[in-house]
C-alpha atoms as a PDB file:
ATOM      1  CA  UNK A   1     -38.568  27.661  40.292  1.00  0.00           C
ATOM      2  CA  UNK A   2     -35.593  27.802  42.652  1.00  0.00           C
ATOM      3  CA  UNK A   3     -34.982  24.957  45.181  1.00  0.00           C
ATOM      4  CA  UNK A   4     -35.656  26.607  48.458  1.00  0.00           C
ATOM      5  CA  UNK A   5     -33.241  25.505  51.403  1.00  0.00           C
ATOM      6  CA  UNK A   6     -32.595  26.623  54.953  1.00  0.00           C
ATOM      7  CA  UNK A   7     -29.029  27.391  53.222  1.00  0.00           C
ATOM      8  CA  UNK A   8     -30.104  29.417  50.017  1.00  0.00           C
ATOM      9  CA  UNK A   9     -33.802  30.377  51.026  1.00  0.00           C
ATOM     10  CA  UNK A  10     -35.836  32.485  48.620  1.00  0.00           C
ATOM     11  CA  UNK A  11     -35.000  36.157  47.859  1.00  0.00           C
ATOM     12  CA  UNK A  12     -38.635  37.030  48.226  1.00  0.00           C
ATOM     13  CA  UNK A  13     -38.585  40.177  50.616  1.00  0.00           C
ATOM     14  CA  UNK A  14     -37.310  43.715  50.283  1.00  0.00           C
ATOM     15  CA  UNK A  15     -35.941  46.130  52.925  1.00  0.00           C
ATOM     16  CA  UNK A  16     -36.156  50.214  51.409  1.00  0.00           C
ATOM     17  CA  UNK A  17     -35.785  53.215  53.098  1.00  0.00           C
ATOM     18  CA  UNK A  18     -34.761  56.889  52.615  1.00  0.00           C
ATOM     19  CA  UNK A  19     -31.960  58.774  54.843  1.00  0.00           C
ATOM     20  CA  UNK A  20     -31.151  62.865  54.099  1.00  0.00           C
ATOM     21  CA  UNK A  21     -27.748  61.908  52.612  1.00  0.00           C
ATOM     22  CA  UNK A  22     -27.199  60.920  49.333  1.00  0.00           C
ATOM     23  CA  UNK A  23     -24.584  58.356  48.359  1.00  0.00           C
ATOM     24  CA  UNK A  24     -24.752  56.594  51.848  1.00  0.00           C
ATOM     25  CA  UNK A  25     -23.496  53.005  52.176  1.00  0.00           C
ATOM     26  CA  UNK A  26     -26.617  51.002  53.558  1.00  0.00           C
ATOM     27  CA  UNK A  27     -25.695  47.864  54.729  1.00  0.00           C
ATOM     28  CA  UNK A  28     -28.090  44.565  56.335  1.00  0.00           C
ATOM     29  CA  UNK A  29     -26.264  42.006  58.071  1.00  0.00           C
ATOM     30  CA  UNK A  30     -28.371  38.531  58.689  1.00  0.00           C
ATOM     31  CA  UNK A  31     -28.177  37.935  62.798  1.00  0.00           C
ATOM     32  CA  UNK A  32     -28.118  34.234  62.275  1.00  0.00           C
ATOM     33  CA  UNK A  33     -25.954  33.472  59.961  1.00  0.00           C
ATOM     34  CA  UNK A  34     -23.612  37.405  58.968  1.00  0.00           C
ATOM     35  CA  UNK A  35     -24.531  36.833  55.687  1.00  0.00           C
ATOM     36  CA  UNK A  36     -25.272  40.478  54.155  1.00  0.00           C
ATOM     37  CA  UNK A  37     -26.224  43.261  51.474  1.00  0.00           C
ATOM     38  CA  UNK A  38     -24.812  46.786  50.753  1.00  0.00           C
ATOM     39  CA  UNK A  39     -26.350  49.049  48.361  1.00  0.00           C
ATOM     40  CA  UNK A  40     -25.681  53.121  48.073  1.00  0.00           C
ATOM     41  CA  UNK A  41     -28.611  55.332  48.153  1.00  0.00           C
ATOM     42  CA  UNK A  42     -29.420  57.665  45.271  1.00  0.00           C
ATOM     43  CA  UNK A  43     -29.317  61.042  44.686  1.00  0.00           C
ATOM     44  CA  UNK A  44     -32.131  61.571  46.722  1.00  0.00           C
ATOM     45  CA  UNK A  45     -31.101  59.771  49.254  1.00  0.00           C
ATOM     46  CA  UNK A  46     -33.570  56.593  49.256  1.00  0.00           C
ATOM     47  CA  UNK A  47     -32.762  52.613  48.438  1.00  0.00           C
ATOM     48  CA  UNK A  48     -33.530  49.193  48.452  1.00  0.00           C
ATOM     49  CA  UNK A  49     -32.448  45.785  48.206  1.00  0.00           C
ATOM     50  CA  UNK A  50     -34.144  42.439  47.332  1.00  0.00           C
ATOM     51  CA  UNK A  51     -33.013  40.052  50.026  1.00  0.00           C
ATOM     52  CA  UNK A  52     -33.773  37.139  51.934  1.00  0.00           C
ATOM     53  CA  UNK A  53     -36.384  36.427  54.664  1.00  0.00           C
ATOM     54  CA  UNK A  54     -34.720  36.718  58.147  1.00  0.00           C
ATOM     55  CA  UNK A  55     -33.807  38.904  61.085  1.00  0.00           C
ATOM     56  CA  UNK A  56     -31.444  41.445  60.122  1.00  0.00           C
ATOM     57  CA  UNK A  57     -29.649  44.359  61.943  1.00  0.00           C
ATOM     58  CA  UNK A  58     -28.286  47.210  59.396  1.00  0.00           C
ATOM     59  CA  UNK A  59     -25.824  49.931  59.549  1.00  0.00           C
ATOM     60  CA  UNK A  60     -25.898  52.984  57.059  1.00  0.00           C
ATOM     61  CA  UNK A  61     -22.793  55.624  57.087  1.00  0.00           C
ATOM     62  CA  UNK A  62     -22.517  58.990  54.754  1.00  0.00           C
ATOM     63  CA  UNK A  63     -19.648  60.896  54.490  1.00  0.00           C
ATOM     64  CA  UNK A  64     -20.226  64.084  57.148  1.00  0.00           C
ATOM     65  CA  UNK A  65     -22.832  61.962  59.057  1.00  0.00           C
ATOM     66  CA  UNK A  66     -22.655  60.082  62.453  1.00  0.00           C
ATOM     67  CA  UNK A  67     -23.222  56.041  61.552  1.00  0.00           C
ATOM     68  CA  UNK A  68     -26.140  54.655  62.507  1.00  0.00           C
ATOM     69  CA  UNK A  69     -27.255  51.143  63.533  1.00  0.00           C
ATOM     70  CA  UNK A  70     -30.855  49.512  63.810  1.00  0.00           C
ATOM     71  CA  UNK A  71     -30.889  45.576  65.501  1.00  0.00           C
ATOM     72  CA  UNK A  72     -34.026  43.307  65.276  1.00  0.00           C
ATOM     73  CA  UNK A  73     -34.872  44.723  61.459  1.00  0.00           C
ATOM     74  CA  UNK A  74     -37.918  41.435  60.582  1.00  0.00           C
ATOM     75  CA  UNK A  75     -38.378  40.739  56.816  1.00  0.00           C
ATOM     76  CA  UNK A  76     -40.885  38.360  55.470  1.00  0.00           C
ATOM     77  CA  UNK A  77     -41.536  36.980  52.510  1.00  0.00           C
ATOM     78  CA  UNK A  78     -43.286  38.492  50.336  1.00  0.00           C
ATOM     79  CA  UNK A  79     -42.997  42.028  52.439  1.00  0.00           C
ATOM     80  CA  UNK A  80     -41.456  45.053  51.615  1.00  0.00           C
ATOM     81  CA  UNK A  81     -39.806  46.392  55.157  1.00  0.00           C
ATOM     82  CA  UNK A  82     -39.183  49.807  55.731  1.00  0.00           C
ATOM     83  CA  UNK A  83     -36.009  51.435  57.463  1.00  0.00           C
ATOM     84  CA  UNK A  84     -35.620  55.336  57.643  1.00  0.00           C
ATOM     85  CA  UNK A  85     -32.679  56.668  59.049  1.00  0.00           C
ATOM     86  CA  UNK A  86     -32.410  59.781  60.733  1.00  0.00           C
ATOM     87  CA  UNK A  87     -28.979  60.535  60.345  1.00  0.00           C
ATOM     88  CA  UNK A  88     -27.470  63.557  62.317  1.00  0.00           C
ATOM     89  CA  UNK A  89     -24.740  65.732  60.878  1.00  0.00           C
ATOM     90  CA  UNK A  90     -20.961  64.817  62.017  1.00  0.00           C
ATOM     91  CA  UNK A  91     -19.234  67.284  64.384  1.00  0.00           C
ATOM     92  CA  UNK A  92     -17.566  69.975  62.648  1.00  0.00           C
ATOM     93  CA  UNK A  93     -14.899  72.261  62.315  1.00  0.00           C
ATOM     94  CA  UNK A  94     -13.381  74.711  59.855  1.00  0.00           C
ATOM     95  CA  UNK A  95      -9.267  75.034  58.083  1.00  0.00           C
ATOM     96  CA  UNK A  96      -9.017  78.389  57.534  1.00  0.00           C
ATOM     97  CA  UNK A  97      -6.066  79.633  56.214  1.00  0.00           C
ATOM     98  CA  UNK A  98      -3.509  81.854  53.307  1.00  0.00           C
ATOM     99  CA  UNK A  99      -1.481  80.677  50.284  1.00  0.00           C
ATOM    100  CA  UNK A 100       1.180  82.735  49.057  1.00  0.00           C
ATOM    101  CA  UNK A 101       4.449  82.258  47.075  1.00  0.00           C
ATOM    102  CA  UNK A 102       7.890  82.265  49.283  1.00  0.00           C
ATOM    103  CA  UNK A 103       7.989  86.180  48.929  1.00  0.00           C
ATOM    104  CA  UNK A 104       4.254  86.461  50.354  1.00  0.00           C
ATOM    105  CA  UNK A 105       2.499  87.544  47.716  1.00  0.00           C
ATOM    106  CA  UNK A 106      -0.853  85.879  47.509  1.00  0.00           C
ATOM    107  CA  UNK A 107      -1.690  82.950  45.332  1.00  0.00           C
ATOM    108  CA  UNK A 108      -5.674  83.112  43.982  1.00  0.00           C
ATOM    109  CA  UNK A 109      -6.911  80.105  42.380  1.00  0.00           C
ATOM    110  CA  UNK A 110      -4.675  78.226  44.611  1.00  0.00           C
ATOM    111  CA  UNK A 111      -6.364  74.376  45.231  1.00  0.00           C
ATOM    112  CA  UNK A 112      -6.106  73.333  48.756  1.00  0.00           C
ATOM    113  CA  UNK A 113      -7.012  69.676  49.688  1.00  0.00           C
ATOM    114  CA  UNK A 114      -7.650  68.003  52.860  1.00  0.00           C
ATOM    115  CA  UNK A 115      -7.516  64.320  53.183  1.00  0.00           C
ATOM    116  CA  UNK A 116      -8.032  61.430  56.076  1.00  0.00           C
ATOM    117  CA  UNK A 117      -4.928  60.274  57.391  1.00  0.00           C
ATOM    118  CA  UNK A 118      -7.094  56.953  57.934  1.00  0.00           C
ATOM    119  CA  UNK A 119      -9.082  56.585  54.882  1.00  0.00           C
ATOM    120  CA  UNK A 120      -6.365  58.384  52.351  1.00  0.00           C
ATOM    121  CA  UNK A 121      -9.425  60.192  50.637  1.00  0.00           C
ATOM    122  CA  UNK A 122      -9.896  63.943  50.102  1.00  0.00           C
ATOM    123  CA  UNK A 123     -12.388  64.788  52.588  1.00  0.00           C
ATOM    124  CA  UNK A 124     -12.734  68.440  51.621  1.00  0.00           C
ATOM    125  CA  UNK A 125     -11.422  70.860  49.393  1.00  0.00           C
ATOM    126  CA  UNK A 126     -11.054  74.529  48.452  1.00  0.00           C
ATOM    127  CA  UNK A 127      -9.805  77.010  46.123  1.00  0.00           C
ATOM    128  CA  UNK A 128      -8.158  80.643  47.330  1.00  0.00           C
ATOM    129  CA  UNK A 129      -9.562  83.761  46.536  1.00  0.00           C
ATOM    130  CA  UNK A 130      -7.997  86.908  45.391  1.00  0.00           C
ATOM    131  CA  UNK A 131      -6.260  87.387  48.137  1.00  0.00           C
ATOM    132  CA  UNK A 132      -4.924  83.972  48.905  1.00  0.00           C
ATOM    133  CA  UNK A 133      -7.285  83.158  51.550  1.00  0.00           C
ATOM    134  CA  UNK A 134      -9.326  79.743  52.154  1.00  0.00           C
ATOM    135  CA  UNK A 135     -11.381  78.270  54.375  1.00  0.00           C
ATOM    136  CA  UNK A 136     -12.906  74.245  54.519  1.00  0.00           C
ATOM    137  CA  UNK A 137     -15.833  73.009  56.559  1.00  0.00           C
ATOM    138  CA  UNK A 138     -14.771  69.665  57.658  1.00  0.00           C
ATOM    139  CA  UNK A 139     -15.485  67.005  60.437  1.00  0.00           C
ATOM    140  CA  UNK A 140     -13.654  66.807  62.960  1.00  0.00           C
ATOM    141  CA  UNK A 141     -10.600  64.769  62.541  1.00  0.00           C
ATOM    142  CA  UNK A 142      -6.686  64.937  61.553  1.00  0.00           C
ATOM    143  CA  UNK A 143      -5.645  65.694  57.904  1.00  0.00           C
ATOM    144  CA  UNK A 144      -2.934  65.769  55.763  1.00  0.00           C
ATOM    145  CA  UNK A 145      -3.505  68.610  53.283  1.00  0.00           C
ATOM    146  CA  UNK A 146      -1.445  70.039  50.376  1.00  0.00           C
ATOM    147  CA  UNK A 147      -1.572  73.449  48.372  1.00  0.00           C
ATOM    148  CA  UNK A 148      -0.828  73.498  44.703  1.00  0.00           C
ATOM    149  CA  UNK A 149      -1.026  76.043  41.845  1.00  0.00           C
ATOM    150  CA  UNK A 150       0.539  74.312  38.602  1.00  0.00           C
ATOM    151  CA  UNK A 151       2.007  75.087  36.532  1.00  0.00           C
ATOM    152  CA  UNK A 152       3.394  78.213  37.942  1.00  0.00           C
ATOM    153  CA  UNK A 153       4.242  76.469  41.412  1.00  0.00           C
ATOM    154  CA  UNK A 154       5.446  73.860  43.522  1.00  0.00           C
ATOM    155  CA  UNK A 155       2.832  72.359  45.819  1.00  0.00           C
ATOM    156  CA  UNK A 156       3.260  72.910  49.512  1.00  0.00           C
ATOM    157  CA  UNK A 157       2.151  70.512  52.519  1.00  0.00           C
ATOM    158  CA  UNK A 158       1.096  69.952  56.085  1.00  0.00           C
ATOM    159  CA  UNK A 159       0.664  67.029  58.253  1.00  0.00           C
ATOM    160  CA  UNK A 160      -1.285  65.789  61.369  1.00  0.00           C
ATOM    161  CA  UNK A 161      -4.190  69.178  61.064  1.00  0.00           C
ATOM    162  CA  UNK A 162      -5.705  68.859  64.078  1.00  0.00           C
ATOM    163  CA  UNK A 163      -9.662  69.897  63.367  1.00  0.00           C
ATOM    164  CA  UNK A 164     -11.474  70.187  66.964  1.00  0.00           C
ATOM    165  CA  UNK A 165     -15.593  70.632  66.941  1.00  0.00           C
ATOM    166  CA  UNK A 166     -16.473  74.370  66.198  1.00  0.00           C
ATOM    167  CA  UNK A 167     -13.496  75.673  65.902  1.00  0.00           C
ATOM    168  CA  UNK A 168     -11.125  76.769  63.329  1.00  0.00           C
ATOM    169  CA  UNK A 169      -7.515  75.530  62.870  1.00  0.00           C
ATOM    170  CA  UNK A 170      -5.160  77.887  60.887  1.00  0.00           C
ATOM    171  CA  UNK A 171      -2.512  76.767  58.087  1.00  0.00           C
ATOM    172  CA  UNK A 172      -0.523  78.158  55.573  1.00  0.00           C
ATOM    173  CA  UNK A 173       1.326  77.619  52.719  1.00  0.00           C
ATOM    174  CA  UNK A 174       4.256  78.836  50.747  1.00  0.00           C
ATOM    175  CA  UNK A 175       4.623  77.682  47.397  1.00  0.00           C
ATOM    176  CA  UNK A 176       8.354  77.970  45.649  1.00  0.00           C
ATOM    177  CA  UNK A 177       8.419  78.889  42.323  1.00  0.00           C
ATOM    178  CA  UNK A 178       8.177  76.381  39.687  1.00  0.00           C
ATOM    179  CA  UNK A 179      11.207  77.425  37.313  1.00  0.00           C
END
């Protein structure tokens, strides 16, 4: 039996819950000491963790979701405590836009990527249909995004995309030939 200690107390207690987004980082934070857990929640969007007795306040953020934060969470030992988030979708906008080689003819099958200057992660992604077009629902945000259609063509790129709630921000792309 382990040696229980106002340091290293007992991990007697579990905190689960269920949000709507799968792969969400969960986090609990002690409010004494900042000591803490993560875990991701499944497919379905629930988790758990086995963790200490204490006061904790806990944080949970999904790709596409506002964050949210619940203070004062009470585990005992013992206990299983129960935290459901409700999260609430991110705001949103769209990239709408055309891919076409440097004489205008339409690209299909072109992949278009968007990624967070901040983060450096594709955020959302799209291939062109048959007549070059594509459009991305993504939160609101600035992107860098580049076009590419191997091994035919050269990719093609655009900085600081400017995505404002509801609304759609046009780019386009012209791909050289790959020769």
């Amino acid at each position: 039996m382990p040696i229980v200690s106002p340091t290293h107390p007992l991990r007697d207690a579990e905190i689960r819950g269920v949000s709507i987004a799968e792969r969400a980082n969960v986090s609990a934070r002690k409010q004494d000491r900042g000591i803490g857990w993560a875990t991701i929640t499944d497919e379905a969007g629930y988790f758990k963790m086995k963790v200490d007795v204490a006061v904790y306040d806990m944080r949970i953020r999904a790709l596409g979701f506002s964050r949210e934060e619940v203070s004062g969470i009470v585990v005992t030992e013992g206990e299983t405590t129960t935290v459901n988030f409700t999260l609430e979708r991110a705001p949103a906008g769209y990239i709408a836009g055309l891919v076409t080689d440097v004489h205008g003819t339409p690209i299909e099958g072109a992949f278009v990527d968007a990624s967070c200057l901040v983060i450096g992660h594709t955020i959302g992604y799209a291939f062109t249909d048959p007549t070059g077009h594509f459009n991305i629902r993504i939160q609101v945000g600035t992107y860098q995004m580049i076009a590419s259609a191997p091994p035919r063509f050269q990719s093609d790129f655009a900085s600081d995309v400017v995505v404002l709630r509801d609304e759609t921000t046009t780019v386009s792309f012209r791909l050289p030939c790959d020769r």
